[in-house]
Protein backbone atom coordinates (compact mmCIF):
# COMPACT_ATOMS: atom_id res chain seq x y z
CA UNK A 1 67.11 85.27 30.26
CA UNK A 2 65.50 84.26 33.69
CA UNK A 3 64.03 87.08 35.72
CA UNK A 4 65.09 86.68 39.88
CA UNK A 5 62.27 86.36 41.88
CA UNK A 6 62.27 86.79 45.57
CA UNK A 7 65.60 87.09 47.82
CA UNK A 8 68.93 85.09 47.97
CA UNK A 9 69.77 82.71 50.99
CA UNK A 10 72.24 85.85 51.88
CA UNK A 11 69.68 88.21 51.79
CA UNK A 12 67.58 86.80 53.82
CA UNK A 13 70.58 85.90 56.47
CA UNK A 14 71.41 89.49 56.29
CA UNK A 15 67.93 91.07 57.26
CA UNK A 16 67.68 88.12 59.96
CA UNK A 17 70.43 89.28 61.59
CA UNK A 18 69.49 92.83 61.86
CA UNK A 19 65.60 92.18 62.90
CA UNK A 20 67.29 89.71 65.39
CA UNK A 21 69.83 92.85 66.73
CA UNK A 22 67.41 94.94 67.00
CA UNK A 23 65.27 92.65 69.40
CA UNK A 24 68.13 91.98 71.41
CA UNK A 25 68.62 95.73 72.14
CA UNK A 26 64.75 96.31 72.74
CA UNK A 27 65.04 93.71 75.25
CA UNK A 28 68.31 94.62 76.59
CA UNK A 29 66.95 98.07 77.54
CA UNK A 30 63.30 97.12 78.53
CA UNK A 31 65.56 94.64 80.94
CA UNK A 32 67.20 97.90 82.10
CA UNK A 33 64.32 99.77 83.02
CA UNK A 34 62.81 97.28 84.43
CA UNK A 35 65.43 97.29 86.98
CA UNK A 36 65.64 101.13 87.49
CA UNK A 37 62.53 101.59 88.07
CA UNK A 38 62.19 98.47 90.64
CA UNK A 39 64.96 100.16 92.22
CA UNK A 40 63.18 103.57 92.34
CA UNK A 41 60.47 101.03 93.99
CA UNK A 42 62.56 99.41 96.62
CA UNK A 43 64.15 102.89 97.51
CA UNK A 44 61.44 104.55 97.98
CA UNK A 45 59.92 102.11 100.24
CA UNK A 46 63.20 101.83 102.61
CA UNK A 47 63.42 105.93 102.58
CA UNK A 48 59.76 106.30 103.41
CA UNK A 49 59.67 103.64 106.34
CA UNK A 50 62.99 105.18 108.02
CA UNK A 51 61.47 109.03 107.90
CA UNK A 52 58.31 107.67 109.33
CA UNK A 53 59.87 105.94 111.42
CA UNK A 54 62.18 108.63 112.29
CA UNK A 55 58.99 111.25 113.09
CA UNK A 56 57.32 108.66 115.10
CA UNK A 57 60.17 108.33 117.27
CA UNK A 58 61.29 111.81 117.50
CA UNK A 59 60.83 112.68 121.31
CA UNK A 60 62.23 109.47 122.41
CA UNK A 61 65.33 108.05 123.29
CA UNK A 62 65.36 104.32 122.42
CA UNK A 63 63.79 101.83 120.12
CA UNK A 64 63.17 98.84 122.50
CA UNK A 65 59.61 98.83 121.66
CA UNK A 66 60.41 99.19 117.51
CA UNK A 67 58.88 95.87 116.28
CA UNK A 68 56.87 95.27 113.29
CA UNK A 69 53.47 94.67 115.19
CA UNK A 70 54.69 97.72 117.46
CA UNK A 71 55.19 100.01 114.07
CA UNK A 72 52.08 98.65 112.25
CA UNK A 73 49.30 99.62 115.76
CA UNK A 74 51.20 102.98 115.64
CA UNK A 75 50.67 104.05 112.29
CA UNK A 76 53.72 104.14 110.96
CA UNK A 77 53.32 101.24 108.32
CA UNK A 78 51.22 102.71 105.65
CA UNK A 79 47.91 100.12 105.76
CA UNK A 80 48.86 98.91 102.22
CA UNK A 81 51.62 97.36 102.90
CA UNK A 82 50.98 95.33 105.83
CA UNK A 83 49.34 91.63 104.75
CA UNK A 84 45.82 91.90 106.66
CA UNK A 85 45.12 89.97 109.76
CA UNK A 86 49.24 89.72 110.37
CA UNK A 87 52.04 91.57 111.70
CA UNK A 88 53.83 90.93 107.99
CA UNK A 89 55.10 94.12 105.97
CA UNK A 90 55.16 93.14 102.61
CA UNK A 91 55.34 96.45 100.28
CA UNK A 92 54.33 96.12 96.76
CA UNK A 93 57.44 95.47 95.93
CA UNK A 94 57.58 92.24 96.81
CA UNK A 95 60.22 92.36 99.66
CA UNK A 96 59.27 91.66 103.29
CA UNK A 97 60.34 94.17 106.10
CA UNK A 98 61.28 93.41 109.52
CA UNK A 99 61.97 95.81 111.90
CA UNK A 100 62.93 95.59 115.40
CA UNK A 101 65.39 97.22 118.27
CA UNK A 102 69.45 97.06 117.41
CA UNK A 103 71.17 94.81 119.81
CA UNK A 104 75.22 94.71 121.00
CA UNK A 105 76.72 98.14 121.96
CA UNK A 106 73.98 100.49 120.88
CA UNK A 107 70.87 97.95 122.31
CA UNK A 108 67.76 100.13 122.01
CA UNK A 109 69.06 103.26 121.13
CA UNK A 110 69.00 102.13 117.33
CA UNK A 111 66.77 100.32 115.44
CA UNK A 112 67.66 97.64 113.12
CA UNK A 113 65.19 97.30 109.60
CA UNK A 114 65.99 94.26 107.39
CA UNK A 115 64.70 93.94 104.03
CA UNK A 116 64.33 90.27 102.61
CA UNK A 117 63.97 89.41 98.89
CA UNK A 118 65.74 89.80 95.86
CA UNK A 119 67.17 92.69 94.62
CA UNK A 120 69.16 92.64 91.22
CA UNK A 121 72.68 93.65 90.53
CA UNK A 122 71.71 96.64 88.13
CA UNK A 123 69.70 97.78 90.94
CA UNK A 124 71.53 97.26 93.98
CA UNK A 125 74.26 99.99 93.76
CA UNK A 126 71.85 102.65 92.76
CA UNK A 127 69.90 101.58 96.29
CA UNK A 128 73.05 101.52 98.43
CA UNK A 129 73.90 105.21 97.41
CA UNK A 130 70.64 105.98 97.99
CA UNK A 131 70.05 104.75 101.32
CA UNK A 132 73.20 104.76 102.59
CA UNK A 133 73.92 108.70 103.96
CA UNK A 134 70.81 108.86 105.52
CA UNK A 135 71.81 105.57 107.75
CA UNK A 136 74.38 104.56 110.51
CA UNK A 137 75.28 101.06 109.19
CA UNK A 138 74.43 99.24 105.75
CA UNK A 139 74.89 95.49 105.10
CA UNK A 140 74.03 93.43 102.74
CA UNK A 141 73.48 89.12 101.89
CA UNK A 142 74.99 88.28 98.47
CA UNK A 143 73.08 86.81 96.52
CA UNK A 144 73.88 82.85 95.88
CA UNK A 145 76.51 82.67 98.95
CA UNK A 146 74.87 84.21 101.53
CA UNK A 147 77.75 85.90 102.63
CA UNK A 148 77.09 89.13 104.69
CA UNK A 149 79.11 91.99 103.41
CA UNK A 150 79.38 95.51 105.53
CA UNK A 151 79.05 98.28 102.79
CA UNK A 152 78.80 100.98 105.61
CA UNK A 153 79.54 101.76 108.51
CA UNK A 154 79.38 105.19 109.30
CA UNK A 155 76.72 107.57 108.81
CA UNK A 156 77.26 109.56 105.53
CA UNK A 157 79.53 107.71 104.06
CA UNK A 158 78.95 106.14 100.64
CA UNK A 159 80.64 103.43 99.50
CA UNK A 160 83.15 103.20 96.87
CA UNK A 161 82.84 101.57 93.25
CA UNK A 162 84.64 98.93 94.12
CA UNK A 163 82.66 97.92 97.85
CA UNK A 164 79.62 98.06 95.60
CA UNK A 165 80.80 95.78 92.27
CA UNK A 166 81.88 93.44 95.36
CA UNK A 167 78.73 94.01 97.43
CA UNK A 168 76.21 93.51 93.65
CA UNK A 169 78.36 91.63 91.04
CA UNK A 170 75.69 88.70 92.35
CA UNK A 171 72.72 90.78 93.26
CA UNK A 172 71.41 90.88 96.85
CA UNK A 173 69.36 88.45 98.87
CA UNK A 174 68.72 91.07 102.07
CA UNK A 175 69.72 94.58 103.17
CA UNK A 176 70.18 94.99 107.12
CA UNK A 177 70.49 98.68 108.05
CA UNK A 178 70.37 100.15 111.00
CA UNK A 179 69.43 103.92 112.36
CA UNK A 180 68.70 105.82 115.10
């Protein structure tokens, strides 16, 4: 009688499977908070602009002077997010900012910041409720097609599910929002 040494071909299928499940949902959820937190980032960065932005402009009555090198001279870029030597705001999150005076009906009276750069899908929605009740109008570039989509359009009001699956299913390329 032969003593069995080692593992089968089965056995060894079987625990390759698992090992190889596992990884997949490490990675799955490391992909996940990844995203959250750049999110949290790109939030954070949008809600702390507008406030400043907000206080700076507090005792006056338009924005036709709101410009990027305008905002930076003032103060109300933080330092570390403006590329030296440039008018650029470039947060460490990778996205450039833009801002500048609204134009059409509400010319001056509203500002108009634009945020440039990638934002993924599992983060978008969680940045458009966010952002969005604090702002008078919320658009967004889809990612891939370029297409400009209105998510809001009315200060305070949120979006439903299905404006944001439509506005993220792609992720987004820019966020235009304006405020006043």
């Amino acid at each position: 009688m032969k003593s069995q040494r080692g593992f089968t071909l089965v056995e060894l299928l079987i625990a390759l499977v698992v090992v190889l499940g596992i990884l997949f949902i490490v990675a799955v959820s490391a992909r996940s908070a990844f995203q959250d937190a750049n999110g949290k980032k790109v939030t954070n960065v949008v809600l702390v602009l507008d406030g400043r932005i907000r206080e700076a402009y507090a005792q006056r009555f338009d924005h036709w002077d709101l410009t990027n090198d305008s905002a930076i001279k003032e103060g109300i870029v933080p330092p570390e997010w403006v590329t030296p030597g440039t008018t650029t705001i470039q947060p460490s999150t990778g996205l450039l900012i833009s801002l500048q005076p609204s134009t059409g009906t509400y010319a001056g009276s509203r500002y108009r910041m634009t945020v440039n750069g990638f934002i993924e899908p599992g983060s978008c929605s969680s940045i458009i409720r966010t952002v969005t009740p604090g702002v008078l109008s919320l658009s967004v570039k889809q990612h891939g097609t370029g297409t400009t989509i209105p998510v809001s359009t009315a200060r305070g009001t949120v979006p439903s599910g299905s404006a944001l699956a439509t506005a993220c299913y792609r992720g987004i390329d820019q966020i235009v929002l304006e405020n006043a």
